[in-house]
N, C-alpha and C. Protein backbone atom coordinates (compact mmCIF):
# COMPACT_ATOMS: atom_id res chain seq x y z
N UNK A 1 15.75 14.16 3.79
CA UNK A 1 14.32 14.30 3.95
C UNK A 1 13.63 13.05 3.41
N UNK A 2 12.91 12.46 4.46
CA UNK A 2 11.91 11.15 3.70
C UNK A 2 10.99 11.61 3.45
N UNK A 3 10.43 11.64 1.81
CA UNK A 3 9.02 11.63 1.48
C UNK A 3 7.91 10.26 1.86
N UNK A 4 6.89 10.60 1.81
CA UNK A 4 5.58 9.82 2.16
C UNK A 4 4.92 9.60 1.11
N UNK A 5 5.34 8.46 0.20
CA UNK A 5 4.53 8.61 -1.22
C UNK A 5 3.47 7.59 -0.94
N UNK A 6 2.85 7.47 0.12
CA UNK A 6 1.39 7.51 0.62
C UNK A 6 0.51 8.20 0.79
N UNK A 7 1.24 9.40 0.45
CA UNK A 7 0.88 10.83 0.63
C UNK A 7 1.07 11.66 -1.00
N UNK A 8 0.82 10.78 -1.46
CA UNK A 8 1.23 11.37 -3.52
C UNK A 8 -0.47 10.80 -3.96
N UNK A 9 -0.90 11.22 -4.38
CA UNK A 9 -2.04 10.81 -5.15
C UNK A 9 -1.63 10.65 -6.45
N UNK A 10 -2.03 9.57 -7.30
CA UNK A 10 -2.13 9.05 -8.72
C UNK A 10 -2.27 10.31 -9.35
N UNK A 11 -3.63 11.15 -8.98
CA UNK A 11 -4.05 12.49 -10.04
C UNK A 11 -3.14 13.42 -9.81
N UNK A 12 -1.66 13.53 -9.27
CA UNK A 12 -0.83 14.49 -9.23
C UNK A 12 0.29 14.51 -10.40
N UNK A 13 0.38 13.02 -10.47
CA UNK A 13 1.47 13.04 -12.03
C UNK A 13 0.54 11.63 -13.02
N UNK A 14 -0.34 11.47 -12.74
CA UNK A 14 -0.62 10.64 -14.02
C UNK A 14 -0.54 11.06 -15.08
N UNK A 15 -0.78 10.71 -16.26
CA UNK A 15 -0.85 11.45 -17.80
C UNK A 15 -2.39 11.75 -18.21
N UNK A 16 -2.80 13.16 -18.26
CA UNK A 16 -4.08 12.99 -18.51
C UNK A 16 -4.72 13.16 -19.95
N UNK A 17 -3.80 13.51 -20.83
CA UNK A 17 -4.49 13.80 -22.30
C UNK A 17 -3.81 12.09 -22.74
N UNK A 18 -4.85 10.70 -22.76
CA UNK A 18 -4.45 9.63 -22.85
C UNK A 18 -5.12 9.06 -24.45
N UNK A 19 -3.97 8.67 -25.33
CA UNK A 19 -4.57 8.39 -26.93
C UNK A 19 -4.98 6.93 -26.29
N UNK A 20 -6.74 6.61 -27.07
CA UNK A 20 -7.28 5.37 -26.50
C UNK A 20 -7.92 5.29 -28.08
N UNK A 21 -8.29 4.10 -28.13
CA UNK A 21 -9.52 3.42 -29.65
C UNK A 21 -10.57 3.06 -28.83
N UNK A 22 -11.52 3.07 -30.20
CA UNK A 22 -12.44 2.33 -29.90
C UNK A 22 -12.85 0.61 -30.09
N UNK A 23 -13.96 0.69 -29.64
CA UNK A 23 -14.31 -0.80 -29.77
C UNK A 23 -14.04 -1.46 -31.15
N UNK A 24 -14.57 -0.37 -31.74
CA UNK A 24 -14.62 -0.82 -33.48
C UNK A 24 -13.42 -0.21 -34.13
N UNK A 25 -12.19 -0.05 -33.89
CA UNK A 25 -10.85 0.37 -34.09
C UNK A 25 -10.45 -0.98 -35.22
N UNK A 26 -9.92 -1.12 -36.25
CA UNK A 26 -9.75 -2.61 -37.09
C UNK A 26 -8.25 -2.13 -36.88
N UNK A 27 -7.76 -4.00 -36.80
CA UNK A 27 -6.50 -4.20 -36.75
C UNK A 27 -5.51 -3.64 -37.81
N UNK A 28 -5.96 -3.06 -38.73
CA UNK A 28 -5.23 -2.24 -40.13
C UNK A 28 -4.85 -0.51 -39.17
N UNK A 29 -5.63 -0.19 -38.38
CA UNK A 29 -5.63 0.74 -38.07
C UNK A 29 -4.81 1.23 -36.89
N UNK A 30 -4.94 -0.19 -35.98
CA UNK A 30 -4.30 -0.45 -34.93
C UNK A 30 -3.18 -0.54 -34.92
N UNK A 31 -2.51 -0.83 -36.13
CA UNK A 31 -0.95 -0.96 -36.67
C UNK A 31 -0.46 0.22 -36.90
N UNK A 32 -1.22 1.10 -37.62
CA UNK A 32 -0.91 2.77 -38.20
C UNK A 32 -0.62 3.19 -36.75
N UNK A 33 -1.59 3.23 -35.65
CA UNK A 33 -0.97 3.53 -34.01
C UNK A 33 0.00 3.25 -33.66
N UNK A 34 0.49 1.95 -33.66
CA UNK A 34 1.56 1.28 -33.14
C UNK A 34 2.90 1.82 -33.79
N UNK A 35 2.91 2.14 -35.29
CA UNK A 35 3.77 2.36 -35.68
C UNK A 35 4.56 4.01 -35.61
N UNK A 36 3.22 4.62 -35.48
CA UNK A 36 3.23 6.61 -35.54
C UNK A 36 3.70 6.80 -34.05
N UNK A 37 2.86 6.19 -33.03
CA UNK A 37 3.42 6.86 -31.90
C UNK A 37 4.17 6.32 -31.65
N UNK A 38 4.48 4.61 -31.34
CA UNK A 38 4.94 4.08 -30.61
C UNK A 38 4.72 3.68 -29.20
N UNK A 39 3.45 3.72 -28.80
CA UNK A 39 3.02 3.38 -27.98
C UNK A 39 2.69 1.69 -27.44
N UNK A 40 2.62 0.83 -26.28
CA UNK A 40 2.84 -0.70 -26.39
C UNK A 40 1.56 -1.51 -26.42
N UNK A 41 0.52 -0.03 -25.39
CA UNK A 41 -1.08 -0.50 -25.96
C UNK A 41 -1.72 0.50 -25.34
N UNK A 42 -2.85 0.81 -26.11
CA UNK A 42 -3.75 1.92 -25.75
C UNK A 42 -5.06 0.87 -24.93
N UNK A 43 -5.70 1.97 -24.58
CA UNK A 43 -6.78 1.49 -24.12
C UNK A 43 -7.87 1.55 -24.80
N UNK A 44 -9.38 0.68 -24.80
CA UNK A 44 -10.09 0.47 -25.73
C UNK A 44 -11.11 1.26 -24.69
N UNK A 45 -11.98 2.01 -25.26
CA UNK A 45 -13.56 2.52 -24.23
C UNK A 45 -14.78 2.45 -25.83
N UNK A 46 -15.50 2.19 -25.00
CA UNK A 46 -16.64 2.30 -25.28
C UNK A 46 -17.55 3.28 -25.90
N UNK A 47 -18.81 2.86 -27.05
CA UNK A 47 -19.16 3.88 -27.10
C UNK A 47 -19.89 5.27 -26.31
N UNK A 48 -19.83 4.70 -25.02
CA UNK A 48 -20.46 5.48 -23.85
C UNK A 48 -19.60 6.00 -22.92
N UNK A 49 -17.78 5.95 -23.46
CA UNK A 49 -16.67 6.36 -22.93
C UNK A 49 -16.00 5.67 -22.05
N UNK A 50 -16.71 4.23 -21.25
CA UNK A 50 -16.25 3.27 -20.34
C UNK A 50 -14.65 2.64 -20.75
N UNK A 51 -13.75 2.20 -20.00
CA UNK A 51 -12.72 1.70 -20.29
C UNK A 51 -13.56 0.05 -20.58
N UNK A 52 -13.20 -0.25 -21.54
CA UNK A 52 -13.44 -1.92 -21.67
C UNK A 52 -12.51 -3.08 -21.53
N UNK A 53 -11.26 -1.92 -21.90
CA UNK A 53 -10.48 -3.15 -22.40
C UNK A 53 -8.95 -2.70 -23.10
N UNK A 54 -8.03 -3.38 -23.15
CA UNK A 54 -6.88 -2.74 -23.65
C UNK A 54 -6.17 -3.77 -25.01
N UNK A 55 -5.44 -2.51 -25.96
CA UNK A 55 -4.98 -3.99 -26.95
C UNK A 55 -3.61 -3.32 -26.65
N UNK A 56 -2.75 -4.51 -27.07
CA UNK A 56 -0.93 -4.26 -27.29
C UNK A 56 -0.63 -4.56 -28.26
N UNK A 57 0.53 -4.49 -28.48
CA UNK A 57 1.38 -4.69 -29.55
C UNK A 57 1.58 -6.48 -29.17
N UNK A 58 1.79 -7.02 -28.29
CA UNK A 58 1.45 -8.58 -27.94
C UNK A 58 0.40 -9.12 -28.75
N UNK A 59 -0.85 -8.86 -28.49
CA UNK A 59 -2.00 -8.98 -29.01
C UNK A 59 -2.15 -9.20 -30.92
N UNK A 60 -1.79 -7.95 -31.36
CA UNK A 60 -2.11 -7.97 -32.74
C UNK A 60 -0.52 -8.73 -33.22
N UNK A 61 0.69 -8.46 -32.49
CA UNK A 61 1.61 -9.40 -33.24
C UNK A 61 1.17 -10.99 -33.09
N UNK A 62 0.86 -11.71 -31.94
CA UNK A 62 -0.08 -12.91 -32.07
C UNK A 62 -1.28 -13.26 -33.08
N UNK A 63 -1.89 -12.65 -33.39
CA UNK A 63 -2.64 -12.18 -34.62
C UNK A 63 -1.89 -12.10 -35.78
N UNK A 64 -0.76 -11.50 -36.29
CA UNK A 64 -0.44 -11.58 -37.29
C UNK A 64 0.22 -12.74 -37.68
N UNK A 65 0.78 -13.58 -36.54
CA UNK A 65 1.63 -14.39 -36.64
C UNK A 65 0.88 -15.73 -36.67
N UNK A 66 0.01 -15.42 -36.43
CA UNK A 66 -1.34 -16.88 -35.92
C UNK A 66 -1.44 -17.73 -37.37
N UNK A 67 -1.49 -17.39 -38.64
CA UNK A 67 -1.10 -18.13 -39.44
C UNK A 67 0.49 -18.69 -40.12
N UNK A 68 1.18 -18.13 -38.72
CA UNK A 68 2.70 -18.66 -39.38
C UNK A 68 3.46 -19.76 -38.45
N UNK A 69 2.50 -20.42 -37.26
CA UNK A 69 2.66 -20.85 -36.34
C UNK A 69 2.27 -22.36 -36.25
N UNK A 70 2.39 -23.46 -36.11
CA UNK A 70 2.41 -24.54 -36.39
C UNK A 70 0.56 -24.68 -35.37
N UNK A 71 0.33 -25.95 -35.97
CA UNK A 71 -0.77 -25.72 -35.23
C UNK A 71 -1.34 -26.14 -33.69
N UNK A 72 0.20 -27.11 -33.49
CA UNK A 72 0.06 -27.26 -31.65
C UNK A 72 0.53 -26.37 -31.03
N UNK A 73 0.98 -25.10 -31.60
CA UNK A 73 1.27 -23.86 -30.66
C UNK A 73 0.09 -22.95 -30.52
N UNK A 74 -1.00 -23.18 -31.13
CA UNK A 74 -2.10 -22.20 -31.17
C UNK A 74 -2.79 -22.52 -29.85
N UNK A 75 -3.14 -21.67 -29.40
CA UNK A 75 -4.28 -21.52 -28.03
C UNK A 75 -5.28 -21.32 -28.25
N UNK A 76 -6.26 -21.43 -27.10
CA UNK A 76 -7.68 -21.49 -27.75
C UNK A 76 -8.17 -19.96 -27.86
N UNK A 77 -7.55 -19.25 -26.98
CA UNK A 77 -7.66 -17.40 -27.00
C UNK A 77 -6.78 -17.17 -28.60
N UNK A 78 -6.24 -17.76 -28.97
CA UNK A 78 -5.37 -17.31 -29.99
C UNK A 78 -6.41 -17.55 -31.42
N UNK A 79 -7.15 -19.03 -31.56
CA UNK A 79 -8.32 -18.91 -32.41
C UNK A 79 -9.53 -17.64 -32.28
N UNK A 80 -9.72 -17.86 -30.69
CA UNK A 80 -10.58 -16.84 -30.78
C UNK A 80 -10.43 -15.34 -31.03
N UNK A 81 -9.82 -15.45 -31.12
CA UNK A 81 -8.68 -13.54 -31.00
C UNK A 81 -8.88 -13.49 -32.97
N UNK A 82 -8.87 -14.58 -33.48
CA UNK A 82 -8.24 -14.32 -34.79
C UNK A 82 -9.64 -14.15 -35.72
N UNK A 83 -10.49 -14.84 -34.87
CA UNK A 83 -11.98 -14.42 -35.11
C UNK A 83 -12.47 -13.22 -35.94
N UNK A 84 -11.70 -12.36 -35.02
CA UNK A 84 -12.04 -10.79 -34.83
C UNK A 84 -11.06 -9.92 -35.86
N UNK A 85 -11.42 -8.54 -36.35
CA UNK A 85 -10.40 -8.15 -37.00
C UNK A 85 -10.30 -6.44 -36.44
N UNK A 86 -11.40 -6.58 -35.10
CA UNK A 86 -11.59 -5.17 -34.45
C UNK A 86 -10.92 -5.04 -33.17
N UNK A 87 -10.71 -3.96 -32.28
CA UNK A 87 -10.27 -4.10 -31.33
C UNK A 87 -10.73 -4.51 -29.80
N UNK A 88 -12.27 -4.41 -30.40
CA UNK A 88 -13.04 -4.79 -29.06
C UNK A 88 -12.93 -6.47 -29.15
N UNK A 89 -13.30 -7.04 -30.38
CA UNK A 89 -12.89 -8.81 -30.24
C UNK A 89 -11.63 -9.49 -29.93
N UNK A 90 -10.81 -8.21 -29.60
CA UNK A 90 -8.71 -8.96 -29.43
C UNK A 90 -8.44 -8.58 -28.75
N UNK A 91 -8.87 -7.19 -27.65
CA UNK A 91 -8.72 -7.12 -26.33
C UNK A 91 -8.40 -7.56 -25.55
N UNK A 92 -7.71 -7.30 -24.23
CA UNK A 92 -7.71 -8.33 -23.20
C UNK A 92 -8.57 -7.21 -21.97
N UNK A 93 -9.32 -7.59 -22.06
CA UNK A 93 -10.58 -7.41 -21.04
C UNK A 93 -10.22 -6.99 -19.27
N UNK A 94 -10.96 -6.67 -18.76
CA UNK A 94 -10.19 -6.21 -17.24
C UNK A 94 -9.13 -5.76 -17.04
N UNK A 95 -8.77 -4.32 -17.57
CA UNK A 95 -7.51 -4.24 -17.20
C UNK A 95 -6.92 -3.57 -15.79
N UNK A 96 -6.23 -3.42 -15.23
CA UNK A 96 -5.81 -3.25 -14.01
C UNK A 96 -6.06 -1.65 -13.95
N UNK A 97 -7.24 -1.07 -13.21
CA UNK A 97 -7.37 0.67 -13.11
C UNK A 97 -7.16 0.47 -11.32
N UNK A 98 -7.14 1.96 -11.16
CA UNK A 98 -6.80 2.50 -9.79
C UNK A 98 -7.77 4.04 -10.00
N UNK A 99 -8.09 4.64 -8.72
CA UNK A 99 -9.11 5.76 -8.83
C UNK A 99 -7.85 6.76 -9.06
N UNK A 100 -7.84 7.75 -8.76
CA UNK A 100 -7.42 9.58 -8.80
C UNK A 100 -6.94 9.32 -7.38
N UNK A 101 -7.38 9.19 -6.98
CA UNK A 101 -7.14 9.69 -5.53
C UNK A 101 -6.10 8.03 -4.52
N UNK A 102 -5.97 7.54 -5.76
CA UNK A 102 -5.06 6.46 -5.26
C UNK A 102 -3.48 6.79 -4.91
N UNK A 103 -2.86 6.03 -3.56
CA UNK A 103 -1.56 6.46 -3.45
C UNK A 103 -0.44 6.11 -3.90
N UNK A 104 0.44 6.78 -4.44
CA UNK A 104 1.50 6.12 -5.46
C UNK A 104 2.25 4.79 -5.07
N UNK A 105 2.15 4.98 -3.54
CA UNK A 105 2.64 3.50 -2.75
C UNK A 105 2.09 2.59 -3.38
N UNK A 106 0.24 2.84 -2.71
CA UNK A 106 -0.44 1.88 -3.54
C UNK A 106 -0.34 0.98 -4.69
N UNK A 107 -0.65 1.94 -5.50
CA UNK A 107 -0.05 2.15 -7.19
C UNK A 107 0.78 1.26 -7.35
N UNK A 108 2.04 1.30 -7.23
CA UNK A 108 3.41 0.88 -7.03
C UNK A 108 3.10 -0.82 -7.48
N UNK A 109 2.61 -0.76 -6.22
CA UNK A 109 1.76 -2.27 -5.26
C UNK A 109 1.41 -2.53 -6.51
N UNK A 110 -0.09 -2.54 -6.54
CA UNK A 110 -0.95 -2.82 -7.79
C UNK A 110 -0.20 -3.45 -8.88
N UNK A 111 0.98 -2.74 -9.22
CA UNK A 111 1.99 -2.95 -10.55
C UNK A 111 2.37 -4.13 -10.05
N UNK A 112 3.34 -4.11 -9.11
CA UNK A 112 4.15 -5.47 -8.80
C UNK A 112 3.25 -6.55 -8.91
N UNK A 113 2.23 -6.54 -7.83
CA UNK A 113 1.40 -7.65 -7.51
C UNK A 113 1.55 -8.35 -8.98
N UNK A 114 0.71 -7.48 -10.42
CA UNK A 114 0.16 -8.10 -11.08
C UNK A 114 0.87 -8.04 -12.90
N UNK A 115 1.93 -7.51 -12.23
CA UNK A 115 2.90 -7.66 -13.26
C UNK A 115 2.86 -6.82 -14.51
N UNK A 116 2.31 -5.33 -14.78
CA UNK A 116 2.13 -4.76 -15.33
C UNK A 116 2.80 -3.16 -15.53
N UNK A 117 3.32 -3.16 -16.64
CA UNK A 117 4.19 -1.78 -16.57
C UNK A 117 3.17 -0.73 -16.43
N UNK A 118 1.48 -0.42 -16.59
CA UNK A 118 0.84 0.58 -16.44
C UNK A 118 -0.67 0.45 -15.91
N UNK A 119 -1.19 1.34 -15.41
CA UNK A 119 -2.38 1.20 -14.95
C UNK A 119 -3.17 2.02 -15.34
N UNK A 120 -4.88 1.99 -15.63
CA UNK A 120 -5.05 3.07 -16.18
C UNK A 120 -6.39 3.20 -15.12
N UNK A 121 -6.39 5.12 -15.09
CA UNK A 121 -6.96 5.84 -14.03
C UNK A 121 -8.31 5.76 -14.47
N UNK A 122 -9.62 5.62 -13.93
CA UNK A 122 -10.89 5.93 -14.06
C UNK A 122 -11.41 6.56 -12.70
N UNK A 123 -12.98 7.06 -13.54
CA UNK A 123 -13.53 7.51 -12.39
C UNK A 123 -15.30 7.51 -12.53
N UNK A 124 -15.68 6.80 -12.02
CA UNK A 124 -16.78 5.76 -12.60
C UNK A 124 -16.47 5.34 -13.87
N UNK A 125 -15.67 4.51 -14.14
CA UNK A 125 -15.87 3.82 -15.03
C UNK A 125 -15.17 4.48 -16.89
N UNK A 126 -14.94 5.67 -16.48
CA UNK A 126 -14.48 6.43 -17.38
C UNK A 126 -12.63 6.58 -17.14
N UNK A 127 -12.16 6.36 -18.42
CA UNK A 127 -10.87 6.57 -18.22
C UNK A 127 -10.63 8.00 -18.23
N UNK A 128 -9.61 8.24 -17.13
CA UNK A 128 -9.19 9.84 -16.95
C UNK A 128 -7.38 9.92 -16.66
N UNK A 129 -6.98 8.83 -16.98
CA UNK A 129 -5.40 9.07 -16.88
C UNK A 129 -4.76 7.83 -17.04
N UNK A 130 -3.25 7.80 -17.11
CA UNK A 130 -3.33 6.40 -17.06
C UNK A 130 -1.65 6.64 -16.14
N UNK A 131 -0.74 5.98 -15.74
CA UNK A 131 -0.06 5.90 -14.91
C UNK A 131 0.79 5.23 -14.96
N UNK A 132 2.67 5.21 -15.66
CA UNK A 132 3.24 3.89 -15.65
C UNK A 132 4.32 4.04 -14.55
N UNK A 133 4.76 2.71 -14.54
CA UNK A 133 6.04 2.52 -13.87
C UNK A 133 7.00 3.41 -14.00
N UNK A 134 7.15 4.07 -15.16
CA UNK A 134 7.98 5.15 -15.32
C UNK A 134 7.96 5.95 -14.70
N UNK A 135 6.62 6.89 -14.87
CA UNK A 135 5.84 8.17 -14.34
C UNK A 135 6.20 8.33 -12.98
N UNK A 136 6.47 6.52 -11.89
CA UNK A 136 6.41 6.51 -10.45
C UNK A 136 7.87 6.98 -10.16
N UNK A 137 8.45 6.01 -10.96
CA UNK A 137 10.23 6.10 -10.79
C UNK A 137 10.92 7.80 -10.85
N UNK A 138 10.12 8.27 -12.20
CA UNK A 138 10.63 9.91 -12.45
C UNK A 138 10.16 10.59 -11.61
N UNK A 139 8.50 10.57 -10.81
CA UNK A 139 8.56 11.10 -9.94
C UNK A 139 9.09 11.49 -8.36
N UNK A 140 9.92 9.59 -8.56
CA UNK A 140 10.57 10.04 -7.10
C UNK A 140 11.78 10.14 -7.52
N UNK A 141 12.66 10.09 -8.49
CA UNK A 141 14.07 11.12 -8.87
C UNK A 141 13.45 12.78 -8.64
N UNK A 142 12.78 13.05 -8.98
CA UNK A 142 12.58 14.45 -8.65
C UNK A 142 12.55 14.71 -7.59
N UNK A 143 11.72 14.10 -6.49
CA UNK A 143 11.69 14.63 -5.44
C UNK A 143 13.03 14.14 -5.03
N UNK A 144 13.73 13.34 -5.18
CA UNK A 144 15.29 13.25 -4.30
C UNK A 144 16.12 13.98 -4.49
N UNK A 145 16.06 15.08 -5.99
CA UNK A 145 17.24 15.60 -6.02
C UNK A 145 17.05 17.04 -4.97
């Protein structure tokens, strides 16, 4: 039997109870996350619930390391990043969303194109799920067996 995972919508297996920070989340805090769940980066929203922005474990380890690093390896995002000690100033801004009603083909797509293990779901502007490479792969072992 061939499935049509053009025919799978995102809102059928995304993850919808998604742990996110806020803008004003401090990098002391951001570590306590990283370390309890284990998660690689949450997403940052707003105080009006908007997705803004996402931090990783990339992010704040560049940050921690930013004073152990010689100083022709520093970047100019890497000064500016170090600026900040919150999560809305170390962010990386635009992150790759897809609607609900997007198709896992799609989806798929989206990932490859832009090189990202996850995407996260909104719907105006509000995060409502988020979606990884994993989630796509387990869902089509299931349907094959």
């Amino acid at each position: 039997m061939t499935i049509d995972y053009s025919k799978l919508s995102v809102a059928e297996i995304m993850t919808k109870d998604v742990m996110s920070v806020g803008e004003n989340t401090t990098i002391v805090d951001l570590l306590k996350l990283f370390r309890k769940y284990h998660y690689h980066s949450y997403p940052v929203i707003s105080q009006t619930g908007e997705l803004v922005g996402i931090i990783s474990e990339d992010i704040v380890l560049e940050i921690l390391m930013f004073n152990q690093m010689p100083a022709y390896e520093h970047t100019l995002l890497s000064v500016i990043r170090s600026c900040s000690d919150v999560a809305g100033g170390i962010m990386t801004t635009h992150p790759v969303t897809v609607s609900q009603d997007a198709s896992l083909s799609e989806t798929a797509d989206l990932m490859l194109k832009h090189h990202v293990h996850r995407v996260y779901v909104v719907d105006k502007g509000k995060l409502v799920g988020i979606l990884s490479k994993r989630d796509i792969v387990n869902e089509i072992c299931k349907r094959r067996e």
